[in-house]
PDB file of N, CA and C in Angstrom:
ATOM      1  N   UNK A   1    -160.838  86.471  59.720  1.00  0.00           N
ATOM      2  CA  UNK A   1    -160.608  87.631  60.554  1.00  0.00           C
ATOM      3  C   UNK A   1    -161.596  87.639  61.714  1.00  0.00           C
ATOM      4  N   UNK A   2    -162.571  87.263  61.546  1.00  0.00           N
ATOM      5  CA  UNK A   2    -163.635  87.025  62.150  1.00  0.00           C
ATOM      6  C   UNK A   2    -163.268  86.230  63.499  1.00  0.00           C
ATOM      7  N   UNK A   3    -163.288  84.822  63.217  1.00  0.00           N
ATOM      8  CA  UNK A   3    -162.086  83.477  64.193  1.00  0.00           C
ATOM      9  C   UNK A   3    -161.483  84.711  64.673  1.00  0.00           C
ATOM     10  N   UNK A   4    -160.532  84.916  64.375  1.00  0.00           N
ATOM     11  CA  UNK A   4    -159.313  84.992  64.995  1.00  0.00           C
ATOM     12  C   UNK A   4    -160.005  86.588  66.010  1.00  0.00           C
ATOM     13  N   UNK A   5    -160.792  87.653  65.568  1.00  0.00           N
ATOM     14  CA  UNK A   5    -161.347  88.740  66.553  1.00  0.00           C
ATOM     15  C   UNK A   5    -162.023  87.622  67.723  1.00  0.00           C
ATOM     16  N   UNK A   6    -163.231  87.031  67.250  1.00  0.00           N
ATOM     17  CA  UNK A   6    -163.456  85.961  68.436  1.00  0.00           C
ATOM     18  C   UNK A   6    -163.044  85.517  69.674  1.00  0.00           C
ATOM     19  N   UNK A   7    -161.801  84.835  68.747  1.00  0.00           N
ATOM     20  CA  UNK A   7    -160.908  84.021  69.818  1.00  0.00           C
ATOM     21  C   UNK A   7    -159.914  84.976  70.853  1.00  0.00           C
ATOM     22  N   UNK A   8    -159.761  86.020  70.163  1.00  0.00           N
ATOM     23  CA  UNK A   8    -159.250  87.188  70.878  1.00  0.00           C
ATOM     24  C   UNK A   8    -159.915  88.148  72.100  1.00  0.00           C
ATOM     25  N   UNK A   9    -161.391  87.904  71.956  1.00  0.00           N
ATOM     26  CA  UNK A   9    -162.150  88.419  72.715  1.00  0.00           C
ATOM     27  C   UNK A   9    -162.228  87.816  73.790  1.00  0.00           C
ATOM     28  N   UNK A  10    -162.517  85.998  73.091  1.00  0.00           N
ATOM     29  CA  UNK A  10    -162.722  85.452  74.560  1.00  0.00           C
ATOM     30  C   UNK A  10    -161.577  85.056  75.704  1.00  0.00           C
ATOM     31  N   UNK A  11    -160.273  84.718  74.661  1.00  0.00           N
ATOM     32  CA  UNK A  11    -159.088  85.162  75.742  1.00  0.00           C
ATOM     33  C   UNK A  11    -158.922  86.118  76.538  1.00  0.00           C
ATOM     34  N   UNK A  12    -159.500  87.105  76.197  1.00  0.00           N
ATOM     35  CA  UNK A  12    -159.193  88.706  76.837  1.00  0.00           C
ATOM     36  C   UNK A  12    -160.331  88.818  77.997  1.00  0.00           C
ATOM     37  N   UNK A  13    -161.660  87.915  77.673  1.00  0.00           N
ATOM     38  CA  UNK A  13    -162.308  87.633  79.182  1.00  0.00           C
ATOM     39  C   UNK A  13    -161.903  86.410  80.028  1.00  0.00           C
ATOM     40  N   UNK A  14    -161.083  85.329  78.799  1.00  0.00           N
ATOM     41  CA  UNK A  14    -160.718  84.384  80.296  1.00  0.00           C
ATOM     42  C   UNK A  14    -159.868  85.118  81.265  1.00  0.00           C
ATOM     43  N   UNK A  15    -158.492  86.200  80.766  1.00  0.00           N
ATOM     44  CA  UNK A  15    -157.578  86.318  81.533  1.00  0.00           C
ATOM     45  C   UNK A  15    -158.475  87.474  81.932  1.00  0.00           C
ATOM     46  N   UNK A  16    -159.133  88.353  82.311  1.00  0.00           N
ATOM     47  CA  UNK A  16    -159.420  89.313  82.614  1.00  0.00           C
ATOM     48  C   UNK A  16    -160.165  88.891  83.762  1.00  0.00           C
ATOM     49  N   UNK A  17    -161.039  87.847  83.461  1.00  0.00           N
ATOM     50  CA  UNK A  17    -161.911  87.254  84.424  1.00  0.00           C
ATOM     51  C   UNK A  17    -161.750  86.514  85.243  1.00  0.00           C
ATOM     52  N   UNK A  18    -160.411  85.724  85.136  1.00  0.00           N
ATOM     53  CA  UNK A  18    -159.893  84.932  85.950  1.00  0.00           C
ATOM     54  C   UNK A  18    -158.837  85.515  87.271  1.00  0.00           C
ATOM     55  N   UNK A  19    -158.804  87.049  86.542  1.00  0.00           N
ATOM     56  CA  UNK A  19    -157.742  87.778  87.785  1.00  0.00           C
ATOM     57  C   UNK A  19    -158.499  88.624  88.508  1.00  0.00           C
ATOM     58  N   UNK A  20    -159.792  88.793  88.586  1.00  0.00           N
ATOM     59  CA  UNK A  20    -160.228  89.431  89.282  1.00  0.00           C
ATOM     60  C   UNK A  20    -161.978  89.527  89.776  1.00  0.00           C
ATOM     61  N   UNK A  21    -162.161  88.246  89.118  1.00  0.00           N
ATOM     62  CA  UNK A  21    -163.443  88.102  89.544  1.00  0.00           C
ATOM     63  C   UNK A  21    -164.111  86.518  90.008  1.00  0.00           C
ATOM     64  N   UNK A  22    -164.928  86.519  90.768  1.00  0.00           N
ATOM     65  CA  UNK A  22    -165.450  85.513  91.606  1.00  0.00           C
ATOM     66  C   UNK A  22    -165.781  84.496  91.171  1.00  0.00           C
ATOM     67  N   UNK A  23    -165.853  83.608  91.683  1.00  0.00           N
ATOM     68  CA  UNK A  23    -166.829  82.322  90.790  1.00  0.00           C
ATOM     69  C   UNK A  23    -168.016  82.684  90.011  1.00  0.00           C
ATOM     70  N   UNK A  24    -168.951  83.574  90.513  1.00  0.00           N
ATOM     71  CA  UNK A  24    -170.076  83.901  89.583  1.00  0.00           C
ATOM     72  C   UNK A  24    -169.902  84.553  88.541  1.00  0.00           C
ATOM     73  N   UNK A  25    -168.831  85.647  88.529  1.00  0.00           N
ATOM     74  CA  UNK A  25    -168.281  86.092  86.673  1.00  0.00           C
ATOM     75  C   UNK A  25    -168.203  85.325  86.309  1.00  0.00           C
ATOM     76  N   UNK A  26    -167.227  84.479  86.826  1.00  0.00           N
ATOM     77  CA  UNK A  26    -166.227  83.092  86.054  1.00  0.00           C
ATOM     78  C   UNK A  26    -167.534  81.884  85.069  1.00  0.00           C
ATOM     79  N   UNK A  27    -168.117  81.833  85.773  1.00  0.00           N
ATOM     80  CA  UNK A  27    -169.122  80.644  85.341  1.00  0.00           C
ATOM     81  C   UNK A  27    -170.099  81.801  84.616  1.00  0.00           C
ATOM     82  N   UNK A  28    -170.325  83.322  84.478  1.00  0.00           N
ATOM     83  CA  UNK A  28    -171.032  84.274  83.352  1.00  0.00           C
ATOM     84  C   UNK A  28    -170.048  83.810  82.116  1.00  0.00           C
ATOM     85  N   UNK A  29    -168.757  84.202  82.726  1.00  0.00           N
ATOM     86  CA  UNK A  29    -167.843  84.543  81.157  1.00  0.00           C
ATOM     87  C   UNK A  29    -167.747  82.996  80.643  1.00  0.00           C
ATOM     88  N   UNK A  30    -168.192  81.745  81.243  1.00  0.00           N
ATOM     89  CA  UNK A  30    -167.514  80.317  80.413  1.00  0.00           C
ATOM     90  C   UNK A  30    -169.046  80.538  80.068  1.00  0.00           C
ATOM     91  N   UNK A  31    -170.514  81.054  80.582  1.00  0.00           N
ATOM     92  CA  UNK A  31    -171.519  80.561  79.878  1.00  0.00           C
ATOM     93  C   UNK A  31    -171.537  81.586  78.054  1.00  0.00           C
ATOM     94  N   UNK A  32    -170.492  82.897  78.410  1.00  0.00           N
ATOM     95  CA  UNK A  32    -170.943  83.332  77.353  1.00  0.00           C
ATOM     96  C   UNK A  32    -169.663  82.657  76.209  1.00  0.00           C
ATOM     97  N   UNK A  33    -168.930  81.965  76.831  1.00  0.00           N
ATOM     98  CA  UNK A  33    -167.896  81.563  75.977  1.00  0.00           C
ATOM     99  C   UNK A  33    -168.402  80.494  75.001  1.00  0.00           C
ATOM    100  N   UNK A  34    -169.433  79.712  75.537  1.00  0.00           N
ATOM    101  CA  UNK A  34    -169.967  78.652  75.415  1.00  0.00           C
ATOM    102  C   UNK A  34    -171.217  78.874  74.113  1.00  0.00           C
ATOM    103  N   UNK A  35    -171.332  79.847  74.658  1.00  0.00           N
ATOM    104  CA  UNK A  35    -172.691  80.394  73.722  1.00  0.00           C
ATOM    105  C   UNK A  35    -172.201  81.248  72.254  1.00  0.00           C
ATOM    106  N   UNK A  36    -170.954  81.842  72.225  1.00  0.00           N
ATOM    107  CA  UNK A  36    -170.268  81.995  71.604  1.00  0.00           C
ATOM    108  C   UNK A  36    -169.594  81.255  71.061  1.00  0.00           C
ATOM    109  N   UNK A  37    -169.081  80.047  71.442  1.00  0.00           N
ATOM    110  CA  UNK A  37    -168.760  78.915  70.565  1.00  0.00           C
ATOM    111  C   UNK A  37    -169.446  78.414  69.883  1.00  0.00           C
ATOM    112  N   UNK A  38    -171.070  78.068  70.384  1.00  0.00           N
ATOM    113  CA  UNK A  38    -172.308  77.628  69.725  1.00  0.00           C
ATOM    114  C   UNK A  38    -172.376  78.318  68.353  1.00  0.00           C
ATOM    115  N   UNK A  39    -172.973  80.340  68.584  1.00  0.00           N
ATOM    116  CA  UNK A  39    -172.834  80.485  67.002  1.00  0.00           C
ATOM    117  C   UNK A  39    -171.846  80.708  66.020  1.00  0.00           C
ATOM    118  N   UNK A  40    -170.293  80.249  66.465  1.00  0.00           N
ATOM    119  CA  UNK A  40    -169.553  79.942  65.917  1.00  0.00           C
ATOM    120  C   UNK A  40    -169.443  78.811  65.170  1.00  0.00           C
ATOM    121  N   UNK A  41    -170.267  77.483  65.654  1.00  0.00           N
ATOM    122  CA  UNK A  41    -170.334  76.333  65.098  1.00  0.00           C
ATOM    123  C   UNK A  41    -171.537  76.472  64.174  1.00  0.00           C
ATOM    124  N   UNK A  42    -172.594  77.310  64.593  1.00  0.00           N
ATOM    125  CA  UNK A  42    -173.905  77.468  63.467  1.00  0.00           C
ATOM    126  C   UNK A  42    -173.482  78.267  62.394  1.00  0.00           C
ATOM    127  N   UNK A  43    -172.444  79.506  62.472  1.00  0.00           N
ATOM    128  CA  UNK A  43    -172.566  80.269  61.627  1.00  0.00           C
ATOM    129  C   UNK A  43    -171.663  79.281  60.365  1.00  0.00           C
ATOM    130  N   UNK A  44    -170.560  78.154  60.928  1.00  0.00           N
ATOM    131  CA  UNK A  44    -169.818  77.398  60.088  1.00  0.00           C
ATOM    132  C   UNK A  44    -170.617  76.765  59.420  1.00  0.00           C
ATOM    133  N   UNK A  45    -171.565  75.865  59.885  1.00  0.00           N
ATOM    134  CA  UNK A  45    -172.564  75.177  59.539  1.00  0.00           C
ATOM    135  C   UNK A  45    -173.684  75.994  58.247  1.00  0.00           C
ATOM    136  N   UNK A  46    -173.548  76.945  58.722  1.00  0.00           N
ATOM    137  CA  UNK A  46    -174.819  77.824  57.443  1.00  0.00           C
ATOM    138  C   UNK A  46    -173.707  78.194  55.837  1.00  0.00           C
ATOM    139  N   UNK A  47    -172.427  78.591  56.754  1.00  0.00           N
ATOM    140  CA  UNK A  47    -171.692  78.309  55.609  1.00  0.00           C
ATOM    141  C   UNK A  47    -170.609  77.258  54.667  1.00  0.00           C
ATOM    142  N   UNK A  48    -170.871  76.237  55.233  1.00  0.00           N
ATOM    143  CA  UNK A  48    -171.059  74.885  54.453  1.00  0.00           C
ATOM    144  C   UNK A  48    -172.058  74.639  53.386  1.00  0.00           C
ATOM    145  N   UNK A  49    -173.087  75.255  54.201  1.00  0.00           N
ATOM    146  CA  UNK A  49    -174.434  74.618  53.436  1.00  0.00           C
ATOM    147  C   UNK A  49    -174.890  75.873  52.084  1.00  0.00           C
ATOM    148  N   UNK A  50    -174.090  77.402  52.403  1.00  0.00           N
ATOM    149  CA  UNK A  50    -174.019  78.179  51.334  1.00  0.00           C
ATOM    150  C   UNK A  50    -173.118  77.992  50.635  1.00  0.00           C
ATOM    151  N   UNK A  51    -171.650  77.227  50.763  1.00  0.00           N
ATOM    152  CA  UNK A  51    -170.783  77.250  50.133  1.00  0.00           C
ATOM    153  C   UNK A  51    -171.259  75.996  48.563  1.00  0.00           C
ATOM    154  N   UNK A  52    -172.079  74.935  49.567  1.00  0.00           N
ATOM    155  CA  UNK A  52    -173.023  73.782  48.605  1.00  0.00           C
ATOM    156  C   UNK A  52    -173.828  74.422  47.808  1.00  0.00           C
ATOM    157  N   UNK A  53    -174.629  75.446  48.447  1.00  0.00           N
ATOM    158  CA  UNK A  53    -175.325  75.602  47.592  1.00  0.00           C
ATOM    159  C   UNK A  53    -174.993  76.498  46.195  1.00  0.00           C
ATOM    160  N   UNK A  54    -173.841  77.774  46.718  1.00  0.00           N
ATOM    161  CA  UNK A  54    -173.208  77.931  45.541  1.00  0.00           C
ATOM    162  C   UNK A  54    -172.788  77.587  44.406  1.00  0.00           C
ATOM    163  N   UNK A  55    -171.878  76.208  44.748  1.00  0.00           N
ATOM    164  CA  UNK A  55    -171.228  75.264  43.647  1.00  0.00           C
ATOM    165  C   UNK A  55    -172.577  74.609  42.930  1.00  0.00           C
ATOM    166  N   UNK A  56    -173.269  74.312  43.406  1.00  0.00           N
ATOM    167  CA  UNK A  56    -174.727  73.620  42.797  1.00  0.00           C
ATOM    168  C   UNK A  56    -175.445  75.128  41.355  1.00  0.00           C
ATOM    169  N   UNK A  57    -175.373  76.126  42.254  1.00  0.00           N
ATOM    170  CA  UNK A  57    -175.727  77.215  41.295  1.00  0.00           C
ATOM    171  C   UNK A  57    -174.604  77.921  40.181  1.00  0.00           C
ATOM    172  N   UNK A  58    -173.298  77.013  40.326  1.00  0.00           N
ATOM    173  CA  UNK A  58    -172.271  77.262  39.414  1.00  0.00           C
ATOM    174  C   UNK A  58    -171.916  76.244  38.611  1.00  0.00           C
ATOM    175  N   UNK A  59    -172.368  75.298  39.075  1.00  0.00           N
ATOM    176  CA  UNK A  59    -172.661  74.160  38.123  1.00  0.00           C
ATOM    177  C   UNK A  59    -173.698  74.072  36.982  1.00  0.00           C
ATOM    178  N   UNK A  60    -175.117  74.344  37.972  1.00  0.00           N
ATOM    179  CA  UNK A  60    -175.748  74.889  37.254  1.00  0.00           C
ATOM    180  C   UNK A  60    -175.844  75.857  35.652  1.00  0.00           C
ATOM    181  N   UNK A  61    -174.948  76.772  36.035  1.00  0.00           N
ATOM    182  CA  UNK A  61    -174.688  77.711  35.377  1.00  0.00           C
ATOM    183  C   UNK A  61    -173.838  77.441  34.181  1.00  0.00           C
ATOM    184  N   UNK A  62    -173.106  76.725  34.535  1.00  0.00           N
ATOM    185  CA  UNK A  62    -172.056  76.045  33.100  1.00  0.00           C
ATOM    186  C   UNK A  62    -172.860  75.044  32.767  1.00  0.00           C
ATOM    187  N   UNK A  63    -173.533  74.601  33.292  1.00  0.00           N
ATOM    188  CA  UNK A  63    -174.561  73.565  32.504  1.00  0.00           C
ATOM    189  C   UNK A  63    -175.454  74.827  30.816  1.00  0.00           C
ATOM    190  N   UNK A  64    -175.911  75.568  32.051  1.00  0.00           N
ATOM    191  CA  UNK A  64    -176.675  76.398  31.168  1.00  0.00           C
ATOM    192  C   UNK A  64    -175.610  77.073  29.904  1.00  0.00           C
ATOM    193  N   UNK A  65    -174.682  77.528  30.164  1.00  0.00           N
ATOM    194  CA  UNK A  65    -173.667  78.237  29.329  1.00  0.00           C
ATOM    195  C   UNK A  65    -173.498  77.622  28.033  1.00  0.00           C
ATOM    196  N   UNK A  66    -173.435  75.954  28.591  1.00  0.00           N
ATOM    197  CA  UNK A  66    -172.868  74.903  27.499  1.00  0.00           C
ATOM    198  C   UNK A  66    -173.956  74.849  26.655  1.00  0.00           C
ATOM    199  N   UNK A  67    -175.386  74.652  27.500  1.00  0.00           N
ATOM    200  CA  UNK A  67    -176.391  74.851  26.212  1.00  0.00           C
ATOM    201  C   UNK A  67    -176.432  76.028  25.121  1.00  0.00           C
ATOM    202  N   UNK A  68    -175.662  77.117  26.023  1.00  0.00           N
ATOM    203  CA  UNK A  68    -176.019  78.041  25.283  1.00  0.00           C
ATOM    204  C   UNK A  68    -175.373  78.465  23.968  1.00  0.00           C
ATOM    205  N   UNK A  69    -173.776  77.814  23.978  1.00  0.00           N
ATOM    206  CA  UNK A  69    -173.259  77.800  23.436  1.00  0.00           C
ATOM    207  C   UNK A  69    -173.445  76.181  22.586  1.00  0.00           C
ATOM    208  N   UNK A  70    -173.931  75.368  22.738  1.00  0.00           N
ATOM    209  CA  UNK A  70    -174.375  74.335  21.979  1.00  0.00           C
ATOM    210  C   UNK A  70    -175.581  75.061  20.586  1.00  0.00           C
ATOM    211  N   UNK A  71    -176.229  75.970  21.019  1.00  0.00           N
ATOM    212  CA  UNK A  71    -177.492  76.362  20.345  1.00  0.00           C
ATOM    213  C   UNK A  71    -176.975  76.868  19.373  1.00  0.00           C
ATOM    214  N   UNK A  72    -175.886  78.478  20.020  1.00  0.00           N
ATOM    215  CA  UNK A  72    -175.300  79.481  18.728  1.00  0.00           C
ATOM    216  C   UNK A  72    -174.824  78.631  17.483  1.00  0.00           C
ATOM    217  N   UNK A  73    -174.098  77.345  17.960  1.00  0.00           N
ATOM    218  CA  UNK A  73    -173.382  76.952  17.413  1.00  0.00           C
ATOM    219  C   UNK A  73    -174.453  76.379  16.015  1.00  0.00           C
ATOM    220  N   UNK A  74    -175.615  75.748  16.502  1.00  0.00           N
ATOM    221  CA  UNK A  74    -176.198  75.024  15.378  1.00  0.00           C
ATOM    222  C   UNK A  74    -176.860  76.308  15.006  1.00  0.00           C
ATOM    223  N   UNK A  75    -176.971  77.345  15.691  1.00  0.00           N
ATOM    224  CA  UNK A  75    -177.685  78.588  14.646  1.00  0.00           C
ATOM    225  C   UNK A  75    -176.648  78.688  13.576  1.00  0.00           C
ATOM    226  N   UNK A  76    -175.519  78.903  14.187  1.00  0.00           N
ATOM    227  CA  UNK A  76    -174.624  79.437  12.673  1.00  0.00           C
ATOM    228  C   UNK A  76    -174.465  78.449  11.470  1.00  0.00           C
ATOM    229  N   UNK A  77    -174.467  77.131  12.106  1.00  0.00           N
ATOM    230  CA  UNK A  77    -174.618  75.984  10.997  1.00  0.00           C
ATOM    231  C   UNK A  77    -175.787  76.244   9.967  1.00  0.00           C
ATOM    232  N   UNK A  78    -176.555  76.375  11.040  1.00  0.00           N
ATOM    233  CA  UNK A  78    -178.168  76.540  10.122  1.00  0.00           C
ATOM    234  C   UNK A  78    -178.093  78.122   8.974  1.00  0.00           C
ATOM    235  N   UNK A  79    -177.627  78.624   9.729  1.00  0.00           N
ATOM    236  CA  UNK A  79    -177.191  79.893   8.882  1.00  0.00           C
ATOM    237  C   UNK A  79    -176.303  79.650   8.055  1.00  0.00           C
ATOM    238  N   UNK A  80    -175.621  78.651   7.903  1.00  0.00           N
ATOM    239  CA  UNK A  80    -174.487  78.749   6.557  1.00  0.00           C
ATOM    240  C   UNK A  80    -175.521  77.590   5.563  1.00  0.00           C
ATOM    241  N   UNK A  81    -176.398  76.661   6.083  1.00  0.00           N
ATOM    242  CA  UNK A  81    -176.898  75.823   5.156  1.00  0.00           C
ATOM    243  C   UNK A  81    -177.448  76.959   4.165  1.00  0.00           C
ATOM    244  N   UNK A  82    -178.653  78.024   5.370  1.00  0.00           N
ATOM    245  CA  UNK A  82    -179.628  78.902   4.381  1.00  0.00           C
ATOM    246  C   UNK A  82    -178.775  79.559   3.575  1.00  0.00           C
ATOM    247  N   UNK A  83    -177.839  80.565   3.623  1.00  0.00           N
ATOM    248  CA  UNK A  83    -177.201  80.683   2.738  1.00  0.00           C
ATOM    249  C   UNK A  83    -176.667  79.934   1.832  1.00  0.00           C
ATOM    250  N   UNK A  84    -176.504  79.141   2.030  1.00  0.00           N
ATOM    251  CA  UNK A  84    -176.171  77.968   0.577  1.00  0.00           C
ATOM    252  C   UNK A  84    -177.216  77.592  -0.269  1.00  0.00           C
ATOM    253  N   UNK A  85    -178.037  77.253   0.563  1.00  0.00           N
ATOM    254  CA  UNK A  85    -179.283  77.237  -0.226  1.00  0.00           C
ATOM    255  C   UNK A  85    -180.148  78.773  -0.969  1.00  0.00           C
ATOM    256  N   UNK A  86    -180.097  79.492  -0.611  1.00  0.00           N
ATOM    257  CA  UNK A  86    -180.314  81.184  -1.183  1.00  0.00           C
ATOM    258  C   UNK A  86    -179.279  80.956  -2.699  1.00  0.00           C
ATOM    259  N   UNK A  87    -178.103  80.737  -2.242  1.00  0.00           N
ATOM    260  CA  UNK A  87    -176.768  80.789  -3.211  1.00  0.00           C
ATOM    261  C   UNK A  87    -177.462  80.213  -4.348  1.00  0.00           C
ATOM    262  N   UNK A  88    -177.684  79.028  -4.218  1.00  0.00           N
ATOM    263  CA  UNK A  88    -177.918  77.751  -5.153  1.00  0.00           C
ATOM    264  C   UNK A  88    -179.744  78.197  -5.689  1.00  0.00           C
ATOM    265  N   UNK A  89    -180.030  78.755  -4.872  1.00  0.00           N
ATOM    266  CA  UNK A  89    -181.633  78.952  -5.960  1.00  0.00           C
ATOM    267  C   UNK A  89    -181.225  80.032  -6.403  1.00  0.00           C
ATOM    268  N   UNK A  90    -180.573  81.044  -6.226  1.00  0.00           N
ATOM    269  CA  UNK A  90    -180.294  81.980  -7.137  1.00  0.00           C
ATOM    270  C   UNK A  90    -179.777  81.623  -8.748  1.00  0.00           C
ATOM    271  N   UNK A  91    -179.018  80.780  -8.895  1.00  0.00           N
ATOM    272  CA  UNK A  91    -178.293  80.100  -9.802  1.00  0.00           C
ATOM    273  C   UNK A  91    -179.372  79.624 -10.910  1.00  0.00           C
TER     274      UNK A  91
END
């Protein structure tokens, strides 16, 4: 939504600027077009590099999950041995 308000803006100063103003608007509105394209390309760029870093911290995260669920799992094992063993010295 963003793009597309952008690109809408700066159309609306090419044609605006091109019907009624001088060479010196003209070469204001392409420097701000220009400069506006710039943090259009940085802001893509920062979100590349958040979109990486996300997946890295969601990877992460199922890494961690799997341990976590690796652990319960040998708790409950360990919990059915002790009970067996409780069972059997009772006997």
């Amino acid at each position: 939504m963003k793009r597309y308000m952008l690109w809408a803006v700066m159309a609306a100063f090419l044609l605006v600027g091109t019907v009624g103003c001088g060479k010196k608007e003209i070469e204001e509105l392409n420097t701000k077009l220009t400069k506006a394209q710039k943090e259009l390309v940085d802001t893509q760029a920062r979100l590349v590099d958040k979109e990486k870093e996300a997946a890295d911290m969601r990877a992460e995260a199922e890494r961690q999950s799997a341990e976590v669920t690796k652990a319960k799992a040998e708790r409950d094992k360990l919990k059915k041995e002790l009970a067996a063993l409780k069972k059997k010295k009772r006997r």
